[in-house]
C-alpha atoms as a PDB file:
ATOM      1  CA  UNK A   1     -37.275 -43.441  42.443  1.00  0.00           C
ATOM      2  CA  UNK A   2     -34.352 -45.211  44.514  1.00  0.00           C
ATOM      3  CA  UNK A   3     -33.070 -47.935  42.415  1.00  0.00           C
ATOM      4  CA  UNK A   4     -30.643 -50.582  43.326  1.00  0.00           C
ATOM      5  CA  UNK A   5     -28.228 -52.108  40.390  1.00  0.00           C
ATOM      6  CA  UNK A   6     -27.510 -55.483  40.645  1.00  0.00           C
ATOM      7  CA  UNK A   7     -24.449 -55.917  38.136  1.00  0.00           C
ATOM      8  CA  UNK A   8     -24.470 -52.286  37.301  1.00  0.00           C
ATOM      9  CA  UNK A   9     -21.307 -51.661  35.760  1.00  0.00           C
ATOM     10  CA  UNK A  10     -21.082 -54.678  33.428  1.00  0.00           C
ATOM     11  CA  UNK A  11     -22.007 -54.818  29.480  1.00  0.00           C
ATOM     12  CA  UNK A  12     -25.641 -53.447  29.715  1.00  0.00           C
ATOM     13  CA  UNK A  13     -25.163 -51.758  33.363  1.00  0.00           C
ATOM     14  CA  UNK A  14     -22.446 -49.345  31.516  1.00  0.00           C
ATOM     15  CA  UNK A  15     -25.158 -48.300  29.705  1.00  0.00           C
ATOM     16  CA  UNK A  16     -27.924 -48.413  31.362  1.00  0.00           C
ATOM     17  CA  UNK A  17     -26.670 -47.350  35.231  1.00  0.00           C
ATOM     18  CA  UNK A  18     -25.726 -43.273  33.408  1.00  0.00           C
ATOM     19  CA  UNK A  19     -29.229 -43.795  31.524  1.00  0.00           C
ATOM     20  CA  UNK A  20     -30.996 -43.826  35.513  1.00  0.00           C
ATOM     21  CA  UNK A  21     -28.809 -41.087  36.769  1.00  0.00           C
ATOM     22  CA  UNK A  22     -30.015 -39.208  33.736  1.00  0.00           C
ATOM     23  CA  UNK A  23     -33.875 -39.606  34.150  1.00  0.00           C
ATOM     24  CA  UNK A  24     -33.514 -38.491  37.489  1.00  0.00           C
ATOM     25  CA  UNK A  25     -33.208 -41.328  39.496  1.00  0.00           C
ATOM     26  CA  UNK A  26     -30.964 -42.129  42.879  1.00  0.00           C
ATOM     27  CA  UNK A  27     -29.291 -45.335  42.014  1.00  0.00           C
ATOM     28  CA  UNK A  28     -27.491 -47.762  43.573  1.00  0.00           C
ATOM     29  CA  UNK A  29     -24.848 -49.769  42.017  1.00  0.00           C
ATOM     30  CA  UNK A  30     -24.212 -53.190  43.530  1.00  0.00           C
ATOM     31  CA  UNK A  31     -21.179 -55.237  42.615  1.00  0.00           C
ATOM     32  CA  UNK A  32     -18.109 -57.126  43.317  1.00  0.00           C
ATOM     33  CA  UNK A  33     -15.933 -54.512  42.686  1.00  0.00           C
ATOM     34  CA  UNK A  34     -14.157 -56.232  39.943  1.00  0.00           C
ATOM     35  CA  UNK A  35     -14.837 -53.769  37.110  1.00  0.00           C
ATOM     36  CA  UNK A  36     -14.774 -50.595  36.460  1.00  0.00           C
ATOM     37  CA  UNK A  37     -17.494 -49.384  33.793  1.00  0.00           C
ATOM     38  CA  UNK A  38     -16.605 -49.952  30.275  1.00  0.00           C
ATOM     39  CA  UNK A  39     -17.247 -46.488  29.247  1.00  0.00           C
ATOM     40  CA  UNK A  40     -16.830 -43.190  31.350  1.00  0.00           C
ATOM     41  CA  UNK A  41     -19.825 -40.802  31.821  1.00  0.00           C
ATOM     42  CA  UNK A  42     -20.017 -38.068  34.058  1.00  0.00           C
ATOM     43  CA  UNK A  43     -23.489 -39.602  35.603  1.00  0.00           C
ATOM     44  CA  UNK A  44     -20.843 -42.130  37.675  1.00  0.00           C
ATOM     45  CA  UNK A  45     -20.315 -38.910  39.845  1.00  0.00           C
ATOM     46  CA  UNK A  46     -23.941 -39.535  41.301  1.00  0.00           C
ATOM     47  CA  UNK A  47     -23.784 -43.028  41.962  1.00  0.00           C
ATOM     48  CA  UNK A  48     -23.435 -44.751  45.165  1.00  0.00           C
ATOM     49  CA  UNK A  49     -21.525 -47.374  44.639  1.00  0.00           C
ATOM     50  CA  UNK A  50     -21.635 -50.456  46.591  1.00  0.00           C
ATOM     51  CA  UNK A  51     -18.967 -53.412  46.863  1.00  0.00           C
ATOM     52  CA  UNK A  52     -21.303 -56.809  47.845  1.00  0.00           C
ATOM     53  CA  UNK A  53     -20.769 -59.805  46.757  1.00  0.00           C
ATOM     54  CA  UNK A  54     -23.985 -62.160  45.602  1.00  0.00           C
ATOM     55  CA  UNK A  55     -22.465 -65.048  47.487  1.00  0.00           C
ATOM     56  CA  UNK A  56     -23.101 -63.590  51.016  1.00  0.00           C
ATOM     57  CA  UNK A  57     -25.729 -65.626  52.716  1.00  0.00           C
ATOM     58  CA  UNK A  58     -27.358 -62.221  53.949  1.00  0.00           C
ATOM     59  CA  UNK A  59     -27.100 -60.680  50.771  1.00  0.00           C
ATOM     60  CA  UNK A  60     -31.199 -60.225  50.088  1.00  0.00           C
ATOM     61  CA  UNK A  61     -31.431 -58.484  53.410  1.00  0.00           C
ATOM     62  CA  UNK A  62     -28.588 -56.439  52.384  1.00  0.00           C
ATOM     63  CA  UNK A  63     -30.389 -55.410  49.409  1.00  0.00           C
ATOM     64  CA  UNK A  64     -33.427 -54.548  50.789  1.00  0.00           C
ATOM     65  CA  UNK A  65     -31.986 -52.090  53.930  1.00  0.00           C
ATOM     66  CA  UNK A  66     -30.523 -49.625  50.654  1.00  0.00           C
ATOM     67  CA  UNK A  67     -34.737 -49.462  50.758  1.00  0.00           C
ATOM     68  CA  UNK A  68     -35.103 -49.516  47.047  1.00  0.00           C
ATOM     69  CA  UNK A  69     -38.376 -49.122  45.048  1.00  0.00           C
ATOM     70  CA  UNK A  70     -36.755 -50.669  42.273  1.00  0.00           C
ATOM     71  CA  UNK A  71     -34.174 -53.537  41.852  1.00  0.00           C
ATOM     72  CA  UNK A  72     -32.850 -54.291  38.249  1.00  0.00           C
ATOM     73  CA  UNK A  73     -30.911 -57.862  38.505  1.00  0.00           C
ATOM     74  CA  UNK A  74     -28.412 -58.098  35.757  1.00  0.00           C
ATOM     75  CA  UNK A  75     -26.543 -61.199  37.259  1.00  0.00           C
ATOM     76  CA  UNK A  76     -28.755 -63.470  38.828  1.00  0.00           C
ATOM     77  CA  UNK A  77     -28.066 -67.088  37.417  1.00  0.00           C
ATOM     78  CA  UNK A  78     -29.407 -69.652  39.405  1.00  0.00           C
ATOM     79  CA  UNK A  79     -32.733 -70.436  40.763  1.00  0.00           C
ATOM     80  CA  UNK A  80     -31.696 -70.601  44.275  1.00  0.00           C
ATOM     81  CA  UNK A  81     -30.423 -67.075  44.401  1.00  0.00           C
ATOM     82  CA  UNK A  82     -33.323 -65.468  42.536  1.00  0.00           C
ATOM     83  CA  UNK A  83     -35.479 -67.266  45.170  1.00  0.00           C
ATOM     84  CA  UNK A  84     -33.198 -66.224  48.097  1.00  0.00           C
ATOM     85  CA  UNK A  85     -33.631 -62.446  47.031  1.00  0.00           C
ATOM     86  CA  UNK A  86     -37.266 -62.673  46.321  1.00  0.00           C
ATOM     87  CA  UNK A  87     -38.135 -63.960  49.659  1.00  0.00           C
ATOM     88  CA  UNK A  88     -36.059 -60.603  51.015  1.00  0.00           C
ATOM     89  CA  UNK A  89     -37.787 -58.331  48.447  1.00  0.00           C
ATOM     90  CA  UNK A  90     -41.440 -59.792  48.781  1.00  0.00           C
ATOM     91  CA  UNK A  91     -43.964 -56.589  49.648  1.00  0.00           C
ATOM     92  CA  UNK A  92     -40.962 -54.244  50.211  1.00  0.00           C
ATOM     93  CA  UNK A  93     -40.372 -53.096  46.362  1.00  0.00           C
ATOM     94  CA  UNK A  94     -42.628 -51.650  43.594  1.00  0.00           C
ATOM     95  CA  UNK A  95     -40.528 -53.199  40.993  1.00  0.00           C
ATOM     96  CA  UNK A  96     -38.081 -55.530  39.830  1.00  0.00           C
ATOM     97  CA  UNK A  97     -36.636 -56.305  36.414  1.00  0.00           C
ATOM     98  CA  UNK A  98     -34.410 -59.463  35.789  1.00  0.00           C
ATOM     99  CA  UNK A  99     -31.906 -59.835  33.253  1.00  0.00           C
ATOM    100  CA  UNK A 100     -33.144 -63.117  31.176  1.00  0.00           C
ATOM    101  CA  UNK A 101     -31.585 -64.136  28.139  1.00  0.00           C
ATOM    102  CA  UNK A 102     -32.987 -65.680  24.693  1.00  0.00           C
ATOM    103  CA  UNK A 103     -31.520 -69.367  25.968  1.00  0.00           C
ATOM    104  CA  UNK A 104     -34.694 -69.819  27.462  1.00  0.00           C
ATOM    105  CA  UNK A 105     -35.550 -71.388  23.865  1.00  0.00           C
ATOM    106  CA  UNK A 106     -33.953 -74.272  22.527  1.00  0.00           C
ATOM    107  CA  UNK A 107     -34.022 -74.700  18.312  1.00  0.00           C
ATOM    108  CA  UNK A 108     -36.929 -72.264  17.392  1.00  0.00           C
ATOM    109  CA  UNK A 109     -39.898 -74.096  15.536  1.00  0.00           C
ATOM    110  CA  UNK A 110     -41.491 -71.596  14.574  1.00  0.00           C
ATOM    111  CA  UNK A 111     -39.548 -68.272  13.339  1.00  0.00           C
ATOM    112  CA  UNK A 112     -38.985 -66.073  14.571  1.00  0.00           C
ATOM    113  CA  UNK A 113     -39.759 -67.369  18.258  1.00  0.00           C
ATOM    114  CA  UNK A 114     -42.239 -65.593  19.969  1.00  0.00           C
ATOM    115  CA  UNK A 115     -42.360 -65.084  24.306  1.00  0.00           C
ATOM    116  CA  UNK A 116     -45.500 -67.922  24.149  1.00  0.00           C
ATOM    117  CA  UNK A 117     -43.197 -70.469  22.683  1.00  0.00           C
ATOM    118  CA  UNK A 118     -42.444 -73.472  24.809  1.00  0.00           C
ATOM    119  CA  UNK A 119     -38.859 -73.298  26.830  1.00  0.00           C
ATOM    120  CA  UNK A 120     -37.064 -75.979  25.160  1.00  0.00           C
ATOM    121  CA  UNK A 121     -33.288 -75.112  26.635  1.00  0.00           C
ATOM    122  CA  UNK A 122     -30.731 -77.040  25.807  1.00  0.00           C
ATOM    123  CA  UNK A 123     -27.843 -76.164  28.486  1.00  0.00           C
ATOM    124  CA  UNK A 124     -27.417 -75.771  31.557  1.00  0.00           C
ATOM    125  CA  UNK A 125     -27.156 -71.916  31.680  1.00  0.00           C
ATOM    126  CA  UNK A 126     -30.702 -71.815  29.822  1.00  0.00           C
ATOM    127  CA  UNK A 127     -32.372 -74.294  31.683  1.00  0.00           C
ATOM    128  CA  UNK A 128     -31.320 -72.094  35.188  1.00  0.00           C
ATOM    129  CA  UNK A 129     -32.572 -69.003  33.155  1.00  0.00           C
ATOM    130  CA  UNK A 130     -35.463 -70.692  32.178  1.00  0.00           C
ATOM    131  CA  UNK A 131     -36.612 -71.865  35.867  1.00  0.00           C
ATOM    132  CA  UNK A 132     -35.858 -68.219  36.863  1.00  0.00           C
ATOM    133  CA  UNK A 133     -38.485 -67.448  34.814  1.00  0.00           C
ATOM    134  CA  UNK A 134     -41.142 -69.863  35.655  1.00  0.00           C
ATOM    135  CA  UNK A 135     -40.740 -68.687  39.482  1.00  0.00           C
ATOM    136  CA  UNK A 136     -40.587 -65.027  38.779  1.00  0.00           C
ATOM    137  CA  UNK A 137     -43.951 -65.084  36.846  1.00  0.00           C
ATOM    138  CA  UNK A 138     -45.585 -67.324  39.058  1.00  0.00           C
ATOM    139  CA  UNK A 139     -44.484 -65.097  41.725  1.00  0.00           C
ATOM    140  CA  UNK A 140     -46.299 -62.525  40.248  1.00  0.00           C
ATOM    141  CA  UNK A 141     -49.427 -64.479  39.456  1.00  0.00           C
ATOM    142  CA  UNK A 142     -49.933 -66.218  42.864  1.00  0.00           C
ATOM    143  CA  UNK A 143     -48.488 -63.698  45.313  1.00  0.00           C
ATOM    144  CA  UNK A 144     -48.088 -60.069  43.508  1.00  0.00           C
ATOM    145  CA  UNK A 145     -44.645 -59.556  43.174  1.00  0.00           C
ATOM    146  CA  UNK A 146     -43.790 -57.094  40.751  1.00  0.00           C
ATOM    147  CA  UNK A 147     -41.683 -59.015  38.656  1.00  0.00           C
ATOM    148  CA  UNK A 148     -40.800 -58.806  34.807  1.00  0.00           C
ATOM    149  CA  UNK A 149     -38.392 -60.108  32.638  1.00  0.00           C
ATOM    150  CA  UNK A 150     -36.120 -58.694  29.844  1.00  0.00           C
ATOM    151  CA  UNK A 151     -34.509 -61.924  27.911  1.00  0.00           C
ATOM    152  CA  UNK A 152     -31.547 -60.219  25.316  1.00  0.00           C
ATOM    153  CA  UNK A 153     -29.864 -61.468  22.566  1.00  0.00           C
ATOM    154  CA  UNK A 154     -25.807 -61.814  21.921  1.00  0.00           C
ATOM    155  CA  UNK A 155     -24.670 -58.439  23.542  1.00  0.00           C
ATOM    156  CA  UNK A 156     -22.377 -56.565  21.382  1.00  0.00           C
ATOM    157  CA  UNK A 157     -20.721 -52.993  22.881  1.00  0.00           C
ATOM    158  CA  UNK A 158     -17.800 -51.306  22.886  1.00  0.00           C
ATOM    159  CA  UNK A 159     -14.939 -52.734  25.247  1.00  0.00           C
ATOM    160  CA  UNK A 160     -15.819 -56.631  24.184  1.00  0.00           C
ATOM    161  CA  UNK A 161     -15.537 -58.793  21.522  1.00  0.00           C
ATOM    162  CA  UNK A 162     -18.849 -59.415  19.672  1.00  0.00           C
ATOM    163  CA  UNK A 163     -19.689 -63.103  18.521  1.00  0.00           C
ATOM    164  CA  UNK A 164     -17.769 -63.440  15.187  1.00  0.00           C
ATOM    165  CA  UNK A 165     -19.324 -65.083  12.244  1.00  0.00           C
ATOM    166  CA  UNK A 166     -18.088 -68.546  13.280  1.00  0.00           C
ATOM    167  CA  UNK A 167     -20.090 -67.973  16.134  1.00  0.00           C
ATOM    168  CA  UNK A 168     -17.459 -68.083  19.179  1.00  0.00           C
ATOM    169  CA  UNK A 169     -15.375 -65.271  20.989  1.00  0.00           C
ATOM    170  CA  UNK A 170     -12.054 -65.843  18.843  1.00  0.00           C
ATOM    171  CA  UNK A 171     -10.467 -62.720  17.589  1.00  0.00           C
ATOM    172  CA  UNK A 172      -8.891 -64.272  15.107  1.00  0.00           C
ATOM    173  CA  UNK A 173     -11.647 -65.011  12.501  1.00  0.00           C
ATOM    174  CA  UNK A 174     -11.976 -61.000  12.694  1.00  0.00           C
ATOM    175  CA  UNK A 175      -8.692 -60.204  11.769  1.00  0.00           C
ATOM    176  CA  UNK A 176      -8.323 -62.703   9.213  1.00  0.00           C
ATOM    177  CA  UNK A 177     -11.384 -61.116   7.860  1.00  0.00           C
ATOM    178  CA  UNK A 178      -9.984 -57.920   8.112  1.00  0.00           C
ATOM    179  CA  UNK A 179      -6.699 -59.185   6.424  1.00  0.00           C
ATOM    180  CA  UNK A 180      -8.516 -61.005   3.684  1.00  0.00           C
ATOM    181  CA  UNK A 181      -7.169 -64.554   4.679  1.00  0.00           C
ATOM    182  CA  UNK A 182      -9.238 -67.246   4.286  1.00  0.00           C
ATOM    183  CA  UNK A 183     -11.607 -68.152   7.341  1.00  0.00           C
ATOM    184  CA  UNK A 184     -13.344 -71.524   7.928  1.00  0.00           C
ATOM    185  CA  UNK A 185     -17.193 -71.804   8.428  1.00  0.00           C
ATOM    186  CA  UNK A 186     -19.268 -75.120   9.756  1.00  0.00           C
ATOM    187  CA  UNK A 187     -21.319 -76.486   6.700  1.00  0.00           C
ATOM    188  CA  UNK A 188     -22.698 -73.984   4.662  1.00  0.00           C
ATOM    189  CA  UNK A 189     -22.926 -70.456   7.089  1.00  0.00           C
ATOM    190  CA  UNK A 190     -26.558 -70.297   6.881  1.00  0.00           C
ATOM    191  CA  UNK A 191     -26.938 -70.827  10.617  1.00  0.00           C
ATOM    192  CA  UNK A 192     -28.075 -67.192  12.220  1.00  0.00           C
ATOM    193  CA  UNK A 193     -26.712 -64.984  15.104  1.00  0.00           C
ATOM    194  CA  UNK A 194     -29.232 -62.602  16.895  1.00  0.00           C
ATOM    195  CA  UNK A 195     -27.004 -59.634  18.224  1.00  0.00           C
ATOM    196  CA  UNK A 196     -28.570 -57.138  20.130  1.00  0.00           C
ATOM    197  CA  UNK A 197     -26.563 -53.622  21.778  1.00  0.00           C
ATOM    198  CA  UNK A 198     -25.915 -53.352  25.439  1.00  0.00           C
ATOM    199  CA  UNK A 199     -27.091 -49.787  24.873  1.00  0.00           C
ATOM    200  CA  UNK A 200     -30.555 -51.231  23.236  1.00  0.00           C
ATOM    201  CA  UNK A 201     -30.863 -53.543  26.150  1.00  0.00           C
ATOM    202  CA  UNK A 202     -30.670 -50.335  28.594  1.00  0.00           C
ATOM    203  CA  UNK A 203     -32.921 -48.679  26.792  1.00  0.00           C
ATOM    204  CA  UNK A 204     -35.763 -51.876  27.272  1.00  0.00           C
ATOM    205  CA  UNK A 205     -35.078 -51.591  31.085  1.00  0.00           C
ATOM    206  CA  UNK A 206     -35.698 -48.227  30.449  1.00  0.00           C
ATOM    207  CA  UNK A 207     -38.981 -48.475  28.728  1.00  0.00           C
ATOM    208  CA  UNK A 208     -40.001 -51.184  31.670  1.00  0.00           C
ATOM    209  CA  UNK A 209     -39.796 -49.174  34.385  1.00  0.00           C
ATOM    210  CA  UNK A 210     -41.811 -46.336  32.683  1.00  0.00           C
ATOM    211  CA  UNK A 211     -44.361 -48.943  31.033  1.00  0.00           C
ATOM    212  CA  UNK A 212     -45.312 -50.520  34.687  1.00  0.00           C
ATOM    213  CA  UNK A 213     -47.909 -51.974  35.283  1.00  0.00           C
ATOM    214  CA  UNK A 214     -48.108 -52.877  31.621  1.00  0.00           C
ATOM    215  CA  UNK A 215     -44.718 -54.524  32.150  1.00  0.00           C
ATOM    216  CA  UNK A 216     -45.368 -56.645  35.413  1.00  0.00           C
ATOM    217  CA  UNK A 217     -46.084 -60.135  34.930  1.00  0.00           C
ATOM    218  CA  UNK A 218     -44.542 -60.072  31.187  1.00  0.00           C
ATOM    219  CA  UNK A 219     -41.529 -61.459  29.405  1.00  0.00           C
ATOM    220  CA  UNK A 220     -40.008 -59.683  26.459  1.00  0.00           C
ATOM    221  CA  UNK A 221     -37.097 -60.590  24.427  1.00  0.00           C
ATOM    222  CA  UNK A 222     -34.691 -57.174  23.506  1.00  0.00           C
ATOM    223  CA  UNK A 223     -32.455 -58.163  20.135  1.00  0.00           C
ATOM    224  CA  UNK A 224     -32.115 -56.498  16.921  1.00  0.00           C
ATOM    225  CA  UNK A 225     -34.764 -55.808  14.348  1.00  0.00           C
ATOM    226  CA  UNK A 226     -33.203 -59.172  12.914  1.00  0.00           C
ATOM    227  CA  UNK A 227     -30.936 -62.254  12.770  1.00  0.00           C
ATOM    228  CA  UNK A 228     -28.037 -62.176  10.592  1.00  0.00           C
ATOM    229  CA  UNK A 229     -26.604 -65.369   8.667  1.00  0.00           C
ATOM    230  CA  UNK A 230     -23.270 -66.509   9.368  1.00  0.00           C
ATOM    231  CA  UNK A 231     -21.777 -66.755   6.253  1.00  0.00           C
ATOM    232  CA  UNK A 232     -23.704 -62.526   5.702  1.00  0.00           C
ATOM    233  CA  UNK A 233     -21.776 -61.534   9.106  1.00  0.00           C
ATOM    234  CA  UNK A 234     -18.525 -62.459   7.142  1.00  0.00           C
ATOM    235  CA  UNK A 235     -18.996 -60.835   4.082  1.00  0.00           C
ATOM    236  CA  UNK A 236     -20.154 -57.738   5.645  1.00  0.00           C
ATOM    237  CA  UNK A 237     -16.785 -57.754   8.082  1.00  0.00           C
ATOM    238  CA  UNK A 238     -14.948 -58.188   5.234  1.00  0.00           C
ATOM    239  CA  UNK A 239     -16.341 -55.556   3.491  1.00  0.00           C
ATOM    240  CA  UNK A 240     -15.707 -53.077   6.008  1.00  0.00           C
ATOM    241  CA  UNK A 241     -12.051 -53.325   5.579  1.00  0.00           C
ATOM    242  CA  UNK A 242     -12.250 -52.746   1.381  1.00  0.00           C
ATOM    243  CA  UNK A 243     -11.956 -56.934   1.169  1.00  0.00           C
ATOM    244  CA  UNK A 244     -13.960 -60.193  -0.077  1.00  0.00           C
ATOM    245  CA  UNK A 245     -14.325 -62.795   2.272  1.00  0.00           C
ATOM    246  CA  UNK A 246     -12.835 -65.598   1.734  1.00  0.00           C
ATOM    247  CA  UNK A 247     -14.681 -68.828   3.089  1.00  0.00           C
ATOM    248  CA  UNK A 248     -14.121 -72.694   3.075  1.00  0.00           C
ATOM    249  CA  UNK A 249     -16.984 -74.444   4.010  1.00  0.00           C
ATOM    250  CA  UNK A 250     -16.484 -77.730   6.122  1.00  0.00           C
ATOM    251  CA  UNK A 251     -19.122 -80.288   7.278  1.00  0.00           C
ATOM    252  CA  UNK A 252     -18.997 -80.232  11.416  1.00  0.00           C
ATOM    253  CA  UNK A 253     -17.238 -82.705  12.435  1.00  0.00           C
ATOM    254  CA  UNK A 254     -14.461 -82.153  10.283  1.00  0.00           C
ATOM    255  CA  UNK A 255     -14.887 -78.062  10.799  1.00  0.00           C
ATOM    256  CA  UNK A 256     -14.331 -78.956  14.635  1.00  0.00           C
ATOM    257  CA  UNK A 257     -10.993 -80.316  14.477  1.00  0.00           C
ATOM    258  CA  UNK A 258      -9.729 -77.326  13.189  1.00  0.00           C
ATOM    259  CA  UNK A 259     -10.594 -75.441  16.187  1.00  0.00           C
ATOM    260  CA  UNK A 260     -10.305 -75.538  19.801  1.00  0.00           C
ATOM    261  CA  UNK A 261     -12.434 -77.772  21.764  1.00  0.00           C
ATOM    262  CA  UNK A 262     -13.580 -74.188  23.410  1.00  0.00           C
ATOM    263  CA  UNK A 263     -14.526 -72.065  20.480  1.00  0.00           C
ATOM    264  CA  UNK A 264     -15.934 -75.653  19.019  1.00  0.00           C
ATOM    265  CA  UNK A 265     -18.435 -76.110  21.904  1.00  0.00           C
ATOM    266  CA  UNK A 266     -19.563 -71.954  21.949  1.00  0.00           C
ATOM    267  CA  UNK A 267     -20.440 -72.283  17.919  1.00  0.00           C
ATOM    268  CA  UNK A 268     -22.290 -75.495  18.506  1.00  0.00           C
ATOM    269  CA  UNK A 269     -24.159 -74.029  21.623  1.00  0.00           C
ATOM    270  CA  UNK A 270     -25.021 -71.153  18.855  1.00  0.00           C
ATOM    271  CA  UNK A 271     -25.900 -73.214  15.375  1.00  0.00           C
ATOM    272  CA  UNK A 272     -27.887 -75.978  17.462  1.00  0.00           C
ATOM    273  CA  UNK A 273     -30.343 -72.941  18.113  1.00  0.00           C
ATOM    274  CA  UNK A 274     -29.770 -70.828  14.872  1.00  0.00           C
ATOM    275  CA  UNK A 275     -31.383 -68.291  17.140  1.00  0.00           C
ATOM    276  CA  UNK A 276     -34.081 -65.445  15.039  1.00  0.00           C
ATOM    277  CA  UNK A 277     -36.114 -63.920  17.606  1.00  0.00           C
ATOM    278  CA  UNK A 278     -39.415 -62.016  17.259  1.00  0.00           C
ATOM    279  CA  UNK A 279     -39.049 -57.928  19.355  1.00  0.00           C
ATOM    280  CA  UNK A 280     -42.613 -57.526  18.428  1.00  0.00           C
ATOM    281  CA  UNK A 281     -44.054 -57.855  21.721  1.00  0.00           C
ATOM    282  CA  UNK A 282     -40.787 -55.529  23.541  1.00  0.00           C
ATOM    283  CA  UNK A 283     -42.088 -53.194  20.822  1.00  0.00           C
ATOM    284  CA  UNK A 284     -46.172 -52.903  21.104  1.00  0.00           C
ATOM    285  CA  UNK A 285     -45.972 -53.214  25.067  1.00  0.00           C
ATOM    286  CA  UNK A 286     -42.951 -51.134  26.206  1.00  0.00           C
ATOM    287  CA  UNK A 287     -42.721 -49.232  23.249  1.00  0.00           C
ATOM    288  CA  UNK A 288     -38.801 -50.431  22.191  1.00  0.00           C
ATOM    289  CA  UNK A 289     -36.997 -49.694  19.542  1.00  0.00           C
ATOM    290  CA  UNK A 290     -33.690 -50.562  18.482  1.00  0.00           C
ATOM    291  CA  UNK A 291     -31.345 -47.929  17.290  1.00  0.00           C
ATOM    292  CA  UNK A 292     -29.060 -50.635  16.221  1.00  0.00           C
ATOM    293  CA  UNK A 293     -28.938 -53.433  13.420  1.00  0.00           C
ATOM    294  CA  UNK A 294     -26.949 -56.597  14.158  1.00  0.00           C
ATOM    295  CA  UNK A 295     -24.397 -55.344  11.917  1.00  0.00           C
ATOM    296  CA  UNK A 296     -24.079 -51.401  13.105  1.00  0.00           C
ATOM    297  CA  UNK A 297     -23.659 -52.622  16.773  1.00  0.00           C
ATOM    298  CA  UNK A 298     -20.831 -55.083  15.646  1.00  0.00           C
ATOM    299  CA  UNK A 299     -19.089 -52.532  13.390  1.00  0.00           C
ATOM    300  CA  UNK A 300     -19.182 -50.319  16.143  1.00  0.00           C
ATOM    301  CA  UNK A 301     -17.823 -52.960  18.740  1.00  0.00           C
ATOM    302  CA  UNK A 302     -15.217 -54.275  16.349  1.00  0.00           C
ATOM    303  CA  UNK A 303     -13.802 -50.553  15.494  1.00  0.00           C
ATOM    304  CA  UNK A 304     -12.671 -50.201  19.301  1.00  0.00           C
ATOM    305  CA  UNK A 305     -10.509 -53.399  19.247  1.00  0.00           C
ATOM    306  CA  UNK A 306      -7.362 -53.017  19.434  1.00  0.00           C
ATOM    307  CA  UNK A 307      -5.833 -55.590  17.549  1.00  0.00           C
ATOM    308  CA  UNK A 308      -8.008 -54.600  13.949  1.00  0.00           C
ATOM    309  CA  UNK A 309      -7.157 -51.423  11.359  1.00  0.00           C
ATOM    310  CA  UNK A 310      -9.872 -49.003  12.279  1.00  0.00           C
ATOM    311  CA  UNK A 311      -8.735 -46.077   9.409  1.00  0.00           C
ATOM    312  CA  UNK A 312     -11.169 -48.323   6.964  1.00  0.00           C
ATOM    313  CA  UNK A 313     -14.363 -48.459   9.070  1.00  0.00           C
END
């Protein structure tokens, strides 16, 4: 099939754009031109490439004269611009797969959170993701439009850093780790971190596009088999690199002021949700299946970066 990438050459496009190319698709691969794919693979050869930029008030018409049959969206964050290139799309595609993400939920209630759980987000970025979804599905209900969502966890891959164990983007707690210095955690690390591969994620899409029509209409979420504990992230890191970790625990507020307002608000935006997320219905209806734990994908991230010893992992 002709299939346009929205985002194609980000964290999960890397993987999943070569993955298309491979299974004998013609794909299109839609972005700013900002980035160059974070790994090279020789299926890049056979990709039109396309420099657009989201922000053009034509830019669903543009999308729809590359006369796709499929559109993957892997950047679409507001409910304005999935509605602008729905309205473009409407009775001209056979698919089209959106990039959700497992913000949709607010603090699980019952674990792990299922799909049928009530959206309970509680930021801004979930509660755009979450109307997304509402629109999407009822576009599909009401008026046929083949839409269905794929909502991932924290995306680990090599050429980024992973969430670390304190639950924020700082490189630091991993080489302390590494280096067997100490490393603060917020209250007792038994808040959880749902990883999931960029590699896993492409895979899903994968699995959606040959699952239609079982697919359409459906929301799945694509993590890891399961949820790792912060304080268990730390050890393992540690561990890695022939070393105990060494952990003070502090209660919040105090843990806070030892960090920067930055990291601060990213691990609160993580322990408020403690997210553990159920793959069982990713599994029985698309047929997924994770090659990677939470803690292989982040050993495999964290032995590409630069700034760690790698001769121990």
């Amino acid at each position: 099939m002709r299939i346009v990438v929205i985002g194609g050459t980000g964290h999960i496009g890397t993987y999943l754009t070569p993955r298309l190319v491979e299974a004998g698709h013609t794909v299109t691969c839609v972005s700013r031109g900002l980035r160059e794919p974070y790994s090279p693979h020789l299926a890049w050869q056979k990709v039109d490439h396309r420099t657009i930029d989201r922000a053009e008030d034509n830019f669903g018409r543009t999308i729809l004269a590359l006369e796709p049959d499929v559109v993957i969206d892997l950047i679409c964050y507001t409910l304005a611009s999935a509605q602008h290139l729905v309205e473009s799309l409407k009775g001209r595609v056979k698919q089209f797969l959106h990039c959700g993400t497992v913000w949709i939920h607010g603090p699980g209630i019952e674990l792990p959170v299922t799909e049928d759980q009530a959206r309970r987000p509680i930021s801004e970025y979930g509660r755009q993701k979450a109307a997304i979804e509402e629109y999407l599905l009822y576009e599909h209900r009401q008026n046929g439009f083949p839409a269905a969502l794929l909502h991932p966890g924290h995306l680990v891959g090599a050429g980024w850093i992973p969430i670390n164990p304190a639950a924020n983007f700082n490189p630091q707690v991993f080489t302390d780790l590494a280096n067997g210095n100490e490393i603060a955690l917020p209250n007792i690390g038994r808040e959880t971190l749902h990883h999931v591969h960029a590699d896993d994620v492409a895979q899903a899409f994968m699995k959606a596009i040959a699952s239609w029509p079982n697919a359409a209409g459906n929301s799945f979420h694509i993590c890891s088999p399961s949820a790792v504990s912060m304080i268990g992230y730390a050890d393992s890191v540690a561990a890695w690199y022939g070393r105990e970790a060494r952990v003070r625990f502090l209660p919040w507020e105090e843990w806070r002021k030892c960090t920067s307002e930055k990291d601060a608000e990213l691990t609160w935006d993580h322990i408020a949700r403690s997210p553990i997320y159920s793959i069982e219905k990713a599994r029985r209806v698309l047929g997924y299946e994770p090659r990677y734990r939470s803690l292989d994908a982040i050993r495999e991230s964290i032995s590409r970066l630069v700034f760690l010893p790698v001769q121990s992992l």
